[in-house]
N, C-alpha and C. Protein backbone atom coordinates (compact mmCIF):
# COMPACT_ATOMS: atom_id res chain seq x y z
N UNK A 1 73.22 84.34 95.39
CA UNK A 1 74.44 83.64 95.06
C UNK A 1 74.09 82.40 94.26
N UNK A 2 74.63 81.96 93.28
CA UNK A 2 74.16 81.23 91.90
C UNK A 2 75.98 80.91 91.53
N UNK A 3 75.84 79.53 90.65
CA UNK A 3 77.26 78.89 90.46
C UNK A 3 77.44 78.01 89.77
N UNK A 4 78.05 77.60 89.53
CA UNK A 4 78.15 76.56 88.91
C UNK A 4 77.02 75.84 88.09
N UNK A 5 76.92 75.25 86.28
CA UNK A 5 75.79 74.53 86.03
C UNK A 5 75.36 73.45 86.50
N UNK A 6 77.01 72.51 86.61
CA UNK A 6 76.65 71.22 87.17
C UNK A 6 76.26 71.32 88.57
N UNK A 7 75.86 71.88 89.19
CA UNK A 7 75.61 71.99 90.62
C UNK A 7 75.59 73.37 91.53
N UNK A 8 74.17 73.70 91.32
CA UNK A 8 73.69 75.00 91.96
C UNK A 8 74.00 75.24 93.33
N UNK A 9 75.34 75.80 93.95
CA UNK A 9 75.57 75.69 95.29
C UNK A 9 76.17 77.37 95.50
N UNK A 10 75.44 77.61 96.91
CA UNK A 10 76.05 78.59 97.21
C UNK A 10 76.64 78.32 98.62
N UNK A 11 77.98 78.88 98.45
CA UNK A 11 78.92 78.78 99.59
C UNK A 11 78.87 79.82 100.49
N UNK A 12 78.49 79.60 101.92
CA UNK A 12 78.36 80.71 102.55
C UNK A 12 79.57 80.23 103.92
N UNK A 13 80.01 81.75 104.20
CA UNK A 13 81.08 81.55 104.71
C UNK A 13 80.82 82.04 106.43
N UNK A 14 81.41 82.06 107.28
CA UNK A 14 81.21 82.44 108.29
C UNK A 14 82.32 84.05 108.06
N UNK A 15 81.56 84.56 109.29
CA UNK A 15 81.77 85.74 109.28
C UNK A 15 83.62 85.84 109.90
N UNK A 16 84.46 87.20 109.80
CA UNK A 16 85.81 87.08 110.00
C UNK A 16 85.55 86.46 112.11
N UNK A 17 86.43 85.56 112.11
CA UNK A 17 86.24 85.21 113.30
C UNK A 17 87.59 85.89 114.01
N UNK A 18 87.42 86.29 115.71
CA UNK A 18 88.26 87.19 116.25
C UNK A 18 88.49 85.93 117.60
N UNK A 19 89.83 85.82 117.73
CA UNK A 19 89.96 84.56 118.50
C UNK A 19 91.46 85.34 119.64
N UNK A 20 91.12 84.53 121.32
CA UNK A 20 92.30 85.45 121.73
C UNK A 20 93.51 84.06 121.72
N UNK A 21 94.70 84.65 121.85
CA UNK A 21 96.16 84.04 121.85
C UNK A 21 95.67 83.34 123.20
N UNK A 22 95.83 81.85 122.34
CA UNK A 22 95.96 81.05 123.25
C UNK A 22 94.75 79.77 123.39
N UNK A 23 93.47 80.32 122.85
CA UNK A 23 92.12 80.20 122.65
C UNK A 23 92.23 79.49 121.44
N UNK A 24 90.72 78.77 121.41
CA UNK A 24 90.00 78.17 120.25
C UNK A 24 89.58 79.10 119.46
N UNK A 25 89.53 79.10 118.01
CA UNK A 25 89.02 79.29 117.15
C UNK A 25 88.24 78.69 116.12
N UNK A 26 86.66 78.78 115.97
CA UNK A 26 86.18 78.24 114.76
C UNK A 26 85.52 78.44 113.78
N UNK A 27 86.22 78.10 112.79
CA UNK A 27 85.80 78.45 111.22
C UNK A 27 84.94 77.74 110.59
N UNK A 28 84.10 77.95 109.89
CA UNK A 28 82.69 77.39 110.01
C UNK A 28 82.17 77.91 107.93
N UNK A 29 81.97 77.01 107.09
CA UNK A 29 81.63 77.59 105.88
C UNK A 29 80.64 76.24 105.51
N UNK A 30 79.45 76.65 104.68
CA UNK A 30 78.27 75.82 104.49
C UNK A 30 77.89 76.09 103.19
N UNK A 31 77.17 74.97 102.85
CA UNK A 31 76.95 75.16 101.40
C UNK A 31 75.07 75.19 101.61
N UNK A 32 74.54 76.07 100.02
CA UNK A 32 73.21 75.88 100.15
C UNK A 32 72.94 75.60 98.88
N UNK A 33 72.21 74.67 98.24
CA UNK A 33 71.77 73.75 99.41
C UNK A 33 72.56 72.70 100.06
N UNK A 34 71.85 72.27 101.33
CA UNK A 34 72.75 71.52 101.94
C UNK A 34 73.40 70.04 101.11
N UNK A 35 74.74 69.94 101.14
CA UNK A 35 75.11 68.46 100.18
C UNK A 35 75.61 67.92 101.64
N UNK A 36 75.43 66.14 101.63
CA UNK A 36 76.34 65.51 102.70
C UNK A 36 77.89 65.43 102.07
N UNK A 37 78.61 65.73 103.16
CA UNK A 37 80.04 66.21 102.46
C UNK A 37 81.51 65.00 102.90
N UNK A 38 80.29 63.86 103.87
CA UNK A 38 80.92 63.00 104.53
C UNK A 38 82.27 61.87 103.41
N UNK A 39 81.79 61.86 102.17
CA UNK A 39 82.17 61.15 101.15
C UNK A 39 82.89 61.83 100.30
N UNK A 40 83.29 62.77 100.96
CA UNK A 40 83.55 63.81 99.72
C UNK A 40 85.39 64.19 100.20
N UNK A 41 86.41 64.87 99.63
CA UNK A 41 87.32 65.60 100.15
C UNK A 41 87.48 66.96 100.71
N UNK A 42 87.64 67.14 101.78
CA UNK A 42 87.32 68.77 102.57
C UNK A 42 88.80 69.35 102.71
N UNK A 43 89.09 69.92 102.10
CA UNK A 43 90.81 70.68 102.45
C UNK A 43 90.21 72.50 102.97
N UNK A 44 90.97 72.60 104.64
CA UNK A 44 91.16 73.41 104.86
C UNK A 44 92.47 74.16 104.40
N UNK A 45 93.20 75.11 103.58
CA UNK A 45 94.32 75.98 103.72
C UNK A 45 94.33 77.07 103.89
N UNK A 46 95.90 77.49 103.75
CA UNK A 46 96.31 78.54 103.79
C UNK A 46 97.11 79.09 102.73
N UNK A 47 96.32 79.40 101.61
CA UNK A 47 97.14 79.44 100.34
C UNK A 47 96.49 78.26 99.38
N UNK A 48 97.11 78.15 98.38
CA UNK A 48 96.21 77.13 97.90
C UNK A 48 96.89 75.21 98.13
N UNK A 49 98.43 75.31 98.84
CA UNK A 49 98.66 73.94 99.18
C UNK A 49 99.55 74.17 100.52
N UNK A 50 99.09 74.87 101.18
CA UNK A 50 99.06 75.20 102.64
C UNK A 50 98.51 74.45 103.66
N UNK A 51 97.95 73.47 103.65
CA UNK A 51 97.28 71.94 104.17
C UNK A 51 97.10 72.83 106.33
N UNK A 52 96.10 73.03 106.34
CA UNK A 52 95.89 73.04 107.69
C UNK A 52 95.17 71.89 108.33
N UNK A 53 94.19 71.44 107.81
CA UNK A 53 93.45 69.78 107.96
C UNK A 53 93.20 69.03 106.65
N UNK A 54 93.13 68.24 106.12
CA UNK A 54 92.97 67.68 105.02
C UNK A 54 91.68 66.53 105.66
N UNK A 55 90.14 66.17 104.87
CA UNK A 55 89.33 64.87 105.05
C UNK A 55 88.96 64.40 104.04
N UNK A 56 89.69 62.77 103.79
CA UNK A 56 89.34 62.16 102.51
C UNK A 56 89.28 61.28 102.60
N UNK A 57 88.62 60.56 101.88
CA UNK A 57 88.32 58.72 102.07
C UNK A 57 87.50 58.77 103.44
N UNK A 58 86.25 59.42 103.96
CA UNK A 58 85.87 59.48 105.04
C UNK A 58 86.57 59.41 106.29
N UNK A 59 88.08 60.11 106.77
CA UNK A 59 88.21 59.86 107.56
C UNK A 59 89.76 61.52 107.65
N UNK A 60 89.96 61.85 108.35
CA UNK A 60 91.11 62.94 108.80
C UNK A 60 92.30 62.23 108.01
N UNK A 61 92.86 63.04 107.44
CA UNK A 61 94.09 63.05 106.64
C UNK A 61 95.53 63.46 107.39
N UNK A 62 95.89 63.42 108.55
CA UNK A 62 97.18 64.12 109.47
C UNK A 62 98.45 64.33 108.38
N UNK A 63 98.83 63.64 107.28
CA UNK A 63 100.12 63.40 106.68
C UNK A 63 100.12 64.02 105.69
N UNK A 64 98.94 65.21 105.66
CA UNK A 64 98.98 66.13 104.43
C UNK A 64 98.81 67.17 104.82
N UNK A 65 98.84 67.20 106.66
CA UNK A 65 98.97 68.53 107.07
C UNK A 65 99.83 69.31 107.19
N UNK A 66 100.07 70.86 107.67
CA UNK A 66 101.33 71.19 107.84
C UNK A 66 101.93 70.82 109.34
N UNK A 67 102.82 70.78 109.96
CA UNK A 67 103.41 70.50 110.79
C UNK A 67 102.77 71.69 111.96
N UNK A 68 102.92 72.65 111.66
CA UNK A 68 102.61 73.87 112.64
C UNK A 68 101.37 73.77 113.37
N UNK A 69 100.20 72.69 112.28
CA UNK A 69 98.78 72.53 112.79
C UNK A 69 98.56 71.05 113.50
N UNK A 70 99.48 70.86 112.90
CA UNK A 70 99.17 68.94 113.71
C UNK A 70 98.76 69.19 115.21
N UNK A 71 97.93 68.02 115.43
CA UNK A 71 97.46 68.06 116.81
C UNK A 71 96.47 69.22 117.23
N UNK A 72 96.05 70.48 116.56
CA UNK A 72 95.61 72.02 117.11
C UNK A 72 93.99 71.63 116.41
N UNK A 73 93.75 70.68 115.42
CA UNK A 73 92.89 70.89 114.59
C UNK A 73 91.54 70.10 114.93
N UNK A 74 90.24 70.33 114.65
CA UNK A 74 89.39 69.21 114.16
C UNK A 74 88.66 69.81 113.71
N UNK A 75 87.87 68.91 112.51
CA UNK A 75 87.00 68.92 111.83
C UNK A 75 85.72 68.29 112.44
N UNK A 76 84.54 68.81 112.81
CA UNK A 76 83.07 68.43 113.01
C UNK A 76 82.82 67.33 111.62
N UNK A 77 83.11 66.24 111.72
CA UNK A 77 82.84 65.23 111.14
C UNK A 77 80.95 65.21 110.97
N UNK A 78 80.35 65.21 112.05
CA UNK A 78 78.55 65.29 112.13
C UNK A 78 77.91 66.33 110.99
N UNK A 79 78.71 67.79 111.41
CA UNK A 79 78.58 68.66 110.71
C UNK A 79 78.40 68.56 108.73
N UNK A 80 79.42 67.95 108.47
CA UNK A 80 79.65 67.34 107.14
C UNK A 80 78.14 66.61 106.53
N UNK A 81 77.48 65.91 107.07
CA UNK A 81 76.54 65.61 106.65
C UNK A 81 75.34 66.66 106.19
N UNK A 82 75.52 67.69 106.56
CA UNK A 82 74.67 68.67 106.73
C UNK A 82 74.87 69.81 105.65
N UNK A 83 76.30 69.57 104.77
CA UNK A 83 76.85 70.72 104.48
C UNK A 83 77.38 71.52 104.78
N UNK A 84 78.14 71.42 105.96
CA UNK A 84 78.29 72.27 107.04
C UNK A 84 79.94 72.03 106.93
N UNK A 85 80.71 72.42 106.83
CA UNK A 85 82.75 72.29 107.55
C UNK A 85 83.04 72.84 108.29
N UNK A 86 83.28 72.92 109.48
CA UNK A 86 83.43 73.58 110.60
C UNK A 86 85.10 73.01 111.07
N UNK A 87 85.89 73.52 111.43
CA UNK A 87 87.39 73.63 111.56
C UNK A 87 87.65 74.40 112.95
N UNK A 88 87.90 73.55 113.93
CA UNK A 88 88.55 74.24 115.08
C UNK A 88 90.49 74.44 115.28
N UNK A 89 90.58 75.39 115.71
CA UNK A 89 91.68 75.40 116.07
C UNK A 89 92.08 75.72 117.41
N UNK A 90 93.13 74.63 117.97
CA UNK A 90 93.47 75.15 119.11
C UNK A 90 94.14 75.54 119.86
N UNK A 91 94.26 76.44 120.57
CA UNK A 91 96.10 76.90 120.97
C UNK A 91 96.32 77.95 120.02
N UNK A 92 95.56 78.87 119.68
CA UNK A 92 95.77 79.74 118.67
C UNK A 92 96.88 80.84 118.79
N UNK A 93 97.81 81.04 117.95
CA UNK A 93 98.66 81.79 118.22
C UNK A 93 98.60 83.02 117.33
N UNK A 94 99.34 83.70 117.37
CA UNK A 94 99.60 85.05 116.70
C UNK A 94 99.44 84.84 115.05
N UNK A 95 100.58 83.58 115.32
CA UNK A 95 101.14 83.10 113.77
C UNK A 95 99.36 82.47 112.60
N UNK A 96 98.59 82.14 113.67
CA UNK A 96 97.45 81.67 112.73
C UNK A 96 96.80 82.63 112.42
N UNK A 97 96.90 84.50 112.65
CA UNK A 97 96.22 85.34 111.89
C UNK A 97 96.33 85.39 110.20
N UNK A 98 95.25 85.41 109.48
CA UNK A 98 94.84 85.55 107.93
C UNK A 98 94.43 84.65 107.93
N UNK A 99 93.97 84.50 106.51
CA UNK A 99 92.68 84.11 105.51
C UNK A 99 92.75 82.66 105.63
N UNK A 100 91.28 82.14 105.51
CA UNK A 100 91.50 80.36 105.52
C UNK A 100 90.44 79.90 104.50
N UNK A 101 91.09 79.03 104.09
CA UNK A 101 89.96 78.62 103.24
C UNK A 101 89.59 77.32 102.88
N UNK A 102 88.25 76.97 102.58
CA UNK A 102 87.88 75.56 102.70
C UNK A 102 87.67 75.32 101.02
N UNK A 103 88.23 74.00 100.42
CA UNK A 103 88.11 73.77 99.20
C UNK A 103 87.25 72.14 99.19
N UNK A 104 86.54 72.44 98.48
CA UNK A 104 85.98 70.65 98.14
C UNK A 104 86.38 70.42 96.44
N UNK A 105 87.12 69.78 96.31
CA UNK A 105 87.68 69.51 94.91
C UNK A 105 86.98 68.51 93.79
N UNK A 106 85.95 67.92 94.55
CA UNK A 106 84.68 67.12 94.08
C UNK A 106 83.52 67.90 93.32
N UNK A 107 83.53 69.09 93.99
CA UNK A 107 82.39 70.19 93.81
C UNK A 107 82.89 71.41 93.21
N UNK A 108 84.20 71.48 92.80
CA UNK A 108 85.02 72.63 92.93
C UNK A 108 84.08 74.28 93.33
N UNK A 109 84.51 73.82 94.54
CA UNK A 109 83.91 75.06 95.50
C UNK A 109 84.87 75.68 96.23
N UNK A 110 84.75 76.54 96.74
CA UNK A 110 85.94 77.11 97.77
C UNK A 110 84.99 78.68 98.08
N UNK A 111 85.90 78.77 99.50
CA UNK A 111 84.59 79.25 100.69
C UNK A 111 85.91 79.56 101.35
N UNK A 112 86.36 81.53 101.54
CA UNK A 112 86.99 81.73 102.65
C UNK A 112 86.74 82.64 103.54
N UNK A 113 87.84 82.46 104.73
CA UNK A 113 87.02 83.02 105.83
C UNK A 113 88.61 83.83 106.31
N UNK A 114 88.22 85.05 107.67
CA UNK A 114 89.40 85.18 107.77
C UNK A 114 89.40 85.23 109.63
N UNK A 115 90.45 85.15 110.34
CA UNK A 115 90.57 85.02 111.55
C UNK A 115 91.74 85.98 112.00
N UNK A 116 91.46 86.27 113.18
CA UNK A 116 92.37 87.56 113.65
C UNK A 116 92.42 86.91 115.19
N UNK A 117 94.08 87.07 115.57
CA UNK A 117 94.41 86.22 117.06
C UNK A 117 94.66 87.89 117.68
N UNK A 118 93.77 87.98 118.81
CA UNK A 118 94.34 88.99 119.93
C UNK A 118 94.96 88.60 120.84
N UNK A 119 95.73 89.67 121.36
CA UNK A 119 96.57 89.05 123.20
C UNK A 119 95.37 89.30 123.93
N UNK A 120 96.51 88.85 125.42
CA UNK A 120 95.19 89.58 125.71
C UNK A 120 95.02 91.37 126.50
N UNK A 121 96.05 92.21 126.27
CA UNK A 121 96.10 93.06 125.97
C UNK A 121 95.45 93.69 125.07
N UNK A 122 95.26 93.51 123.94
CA UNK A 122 94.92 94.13 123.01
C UNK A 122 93.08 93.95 123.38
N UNK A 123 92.62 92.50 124.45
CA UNK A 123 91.02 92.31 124.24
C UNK A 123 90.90 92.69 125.46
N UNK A 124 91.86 93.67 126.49
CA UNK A 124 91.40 94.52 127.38
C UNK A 124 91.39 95.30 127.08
N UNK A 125 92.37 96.58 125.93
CA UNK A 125 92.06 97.50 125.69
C UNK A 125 90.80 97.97 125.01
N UNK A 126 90.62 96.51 124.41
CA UNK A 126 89.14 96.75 123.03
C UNK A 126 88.12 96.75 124.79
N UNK A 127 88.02 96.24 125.22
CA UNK A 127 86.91 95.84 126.61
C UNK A 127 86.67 97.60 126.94
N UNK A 128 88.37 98.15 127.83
CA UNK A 128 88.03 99.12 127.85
C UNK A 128 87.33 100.22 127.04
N UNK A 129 87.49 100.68 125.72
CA UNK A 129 87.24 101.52 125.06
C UNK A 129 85.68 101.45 124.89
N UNK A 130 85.42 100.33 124.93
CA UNK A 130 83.90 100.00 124.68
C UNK A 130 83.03 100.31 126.06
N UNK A 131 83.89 100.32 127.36
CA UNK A 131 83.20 100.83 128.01
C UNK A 131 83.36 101.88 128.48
N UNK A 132 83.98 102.68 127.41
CA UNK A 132 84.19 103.92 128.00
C UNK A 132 83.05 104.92 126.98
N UNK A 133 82.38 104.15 126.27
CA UNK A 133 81.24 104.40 125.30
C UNK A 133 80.13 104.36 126.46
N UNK A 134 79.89 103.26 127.10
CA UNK A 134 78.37 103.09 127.25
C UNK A 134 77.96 103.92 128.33
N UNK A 135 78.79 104.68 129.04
CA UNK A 135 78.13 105.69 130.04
C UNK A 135 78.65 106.86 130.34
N UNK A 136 78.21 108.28 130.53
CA UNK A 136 78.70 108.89 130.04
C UNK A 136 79.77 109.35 131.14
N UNK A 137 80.86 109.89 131.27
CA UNK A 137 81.93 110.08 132.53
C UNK A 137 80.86 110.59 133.92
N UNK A 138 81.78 110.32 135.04
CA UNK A 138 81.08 110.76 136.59
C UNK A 138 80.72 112.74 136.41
N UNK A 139 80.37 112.72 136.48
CA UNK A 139 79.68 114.14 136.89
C UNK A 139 79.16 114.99 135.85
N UNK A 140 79.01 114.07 134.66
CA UNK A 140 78.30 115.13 133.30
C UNK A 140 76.75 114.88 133.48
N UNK A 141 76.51 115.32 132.62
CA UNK A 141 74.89 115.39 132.13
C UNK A 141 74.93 114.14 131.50
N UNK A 142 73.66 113.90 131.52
CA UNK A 142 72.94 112.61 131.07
C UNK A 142 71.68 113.52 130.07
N UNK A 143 72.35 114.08 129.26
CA UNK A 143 71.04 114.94 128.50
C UNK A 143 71.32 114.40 127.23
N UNK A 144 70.53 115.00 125.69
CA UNK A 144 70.74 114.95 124.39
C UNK A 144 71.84 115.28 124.07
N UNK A 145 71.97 116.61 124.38
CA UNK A 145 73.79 116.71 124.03
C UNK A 145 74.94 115.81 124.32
N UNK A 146 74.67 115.20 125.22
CA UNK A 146 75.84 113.98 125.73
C UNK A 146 75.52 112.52 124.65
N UNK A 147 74.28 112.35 124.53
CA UNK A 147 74.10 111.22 123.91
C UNK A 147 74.49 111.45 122.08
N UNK A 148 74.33 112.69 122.00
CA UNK A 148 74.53 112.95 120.29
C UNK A 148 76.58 112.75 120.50
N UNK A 149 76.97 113.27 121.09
CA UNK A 149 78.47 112.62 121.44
C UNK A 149 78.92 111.32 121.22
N UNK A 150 77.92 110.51 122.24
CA UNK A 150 78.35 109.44 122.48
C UNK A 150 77.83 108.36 121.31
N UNK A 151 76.54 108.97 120.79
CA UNK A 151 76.79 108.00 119.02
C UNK A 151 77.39 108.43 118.42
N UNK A 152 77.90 109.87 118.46
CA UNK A 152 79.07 109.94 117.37
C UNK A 152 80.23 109.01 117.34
N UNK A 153 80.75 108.77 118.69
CA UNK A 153 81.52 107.54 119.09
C UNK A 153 81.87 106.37 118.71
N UNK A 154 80.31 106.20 118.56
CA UNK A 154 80.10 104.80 118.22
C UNK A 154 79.55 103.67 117.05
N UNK A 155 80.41 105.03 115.63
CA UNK A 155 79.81 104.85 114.61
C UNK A 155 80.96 103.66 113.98
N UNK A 156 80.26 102.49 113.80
CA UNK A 156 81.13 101.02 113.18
C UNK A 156 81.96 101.58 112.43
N UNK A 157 83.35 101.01 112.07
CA UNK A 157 83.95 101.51 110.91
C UNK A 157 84.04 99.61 109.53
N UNK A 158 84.27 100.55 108.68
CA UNK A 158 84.34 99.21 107.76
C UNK A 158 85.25 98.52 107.84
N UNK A 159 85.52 96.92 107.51
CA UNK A 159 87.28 96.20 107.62
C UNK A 159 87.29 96.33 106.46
N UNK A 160 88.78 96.10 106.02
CA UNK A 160 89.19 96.13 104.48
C UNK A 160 88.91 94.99 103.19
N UNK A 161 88.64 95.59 102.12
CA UNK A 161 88.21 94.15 101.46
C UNK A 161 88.51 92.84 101.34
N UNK A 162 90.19 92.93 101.94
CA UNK A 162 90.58 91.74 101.99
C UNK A 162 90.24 90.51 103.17
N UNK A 163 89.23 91.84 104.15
CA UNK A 163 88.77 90.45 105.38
C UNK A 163 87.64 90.15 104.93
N UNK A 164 87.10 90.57 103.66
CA UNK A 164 85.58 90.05 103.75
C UNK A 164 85.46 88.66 103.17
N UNK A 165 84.42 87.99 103.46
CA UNK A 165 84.66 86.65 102.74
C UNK A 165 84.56 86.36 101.83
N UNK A 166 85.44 85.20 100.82
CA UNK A 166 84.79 85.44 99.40
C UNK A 166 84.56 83.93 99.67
N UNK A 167 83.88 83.73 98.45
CA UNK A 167 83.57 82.42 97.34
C UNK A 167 83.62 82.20 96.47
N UNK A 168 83.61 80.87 96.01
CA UNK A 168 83.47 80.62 94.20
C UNK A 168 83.24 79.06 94.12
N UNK A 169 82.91 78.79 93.07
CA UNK A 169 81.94 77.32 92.69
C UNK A 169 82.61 77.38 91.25
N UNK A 170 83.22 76.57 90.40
CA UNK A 170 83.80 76.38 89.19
C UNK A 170 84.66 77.84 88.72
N UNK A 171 84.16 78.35 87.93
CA UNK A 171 85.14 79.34 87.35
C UNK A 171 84.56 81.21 87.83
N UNK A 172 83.43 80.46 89.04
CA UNK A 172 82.73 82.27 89.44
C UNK A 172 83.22 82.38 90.82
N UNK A 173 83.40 83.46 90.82
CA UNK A 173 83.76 84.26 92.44
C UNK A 173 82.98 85.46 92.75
N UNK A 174 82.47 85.38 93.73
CA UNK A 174 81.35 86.36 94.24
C UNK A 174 82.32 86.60 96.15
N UNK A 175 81.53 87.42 96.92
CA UNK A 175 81.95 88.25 98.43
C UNK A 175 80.88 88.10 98.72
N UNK A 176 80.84 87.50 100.22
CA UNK A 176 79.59 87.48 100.78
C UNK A 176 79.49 89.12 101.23
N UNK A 177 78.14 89.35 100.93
CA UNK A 177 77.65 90.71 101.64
C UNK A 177 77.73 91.09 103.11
């Protein structure tokens, strides 16, 4: 990953984060090499003036947020020094599923990520299914034939391109692998 002339940075994003209703969530995107980002402006959105946290003039921005996030948010201020933006959310609801993205308008960079809110229904059924993989039912065989089954099972499927993460640094856009 390669970018920009004035400033060789690659934006790496954290992976789609899976958060349950009700729970913290955190979004996490870093630059390499590392820049201190403490001096700099950090806009988390949703869209491109979708304001979920805003940090400028070294310090949290609340009056450029949206209303829906006030109070749910923080930014790892420590982190920033490092290159690092890390964005918690808390109280996560249904409504905060899709794409987020972190912009530094100093660096023109931007780094997104995407987040998915479960009930908690939905992270017992995922619990169950997964353990209905790892052993094989009461009274079968425990032979090759059972196990060629049970990886068939358990073959990953892909998410769609739109959860993967992208980036871009001035006028290039690249997907993290």
């Amino acid at each position: 990953m390669f970018f920009s002339a004035a400033l060789p940075l690659a934006c790496l994003p954290s992976q789609p984060v899976e958060a349950l209703d009700g729970g913290s969530a955190t979004l996490q995107c870093r630059l390499d090499p590392p820049i201190n980002l403490s001096s700099k402006t950090v806009e988390w959105n949703r869209g491109h003036t979708l304001y979920v946290h805003v940090y400028r003039s070294r310090r949290d921005d609340p009056d450029s947020q949206m209303l829906q996030y006030r109070d749910r948010t923080t930014l790892n201020h420590g982190d920033l020094t490092t290159g690092v933006s890390t964005l918690t959310i808390s109280n996560v609801s249904l409504s905060d599923n899709g794409s987020y993205e972190v912009y530094l308008p100093q660096l023109e960079v931007r780094c997104s990520t995407h987040l998915t809110v479960v009930t908690k229904e939905q992270e017992n059924q995922t619990k169950r299914n997964d353990s209905s993989t790892t052993s094989p039912p009461a009274g079968e065989r425990n032979d090759a034939s059972n196990r060629e089954v049970v990886l068939a099972a358990i073959i990953p499927t892909v998410s769609p391109d739109s959860l993967r993460p992208r980036c871009s640094a001035g006028s290039e856009q690249w997907e993290d692998p």
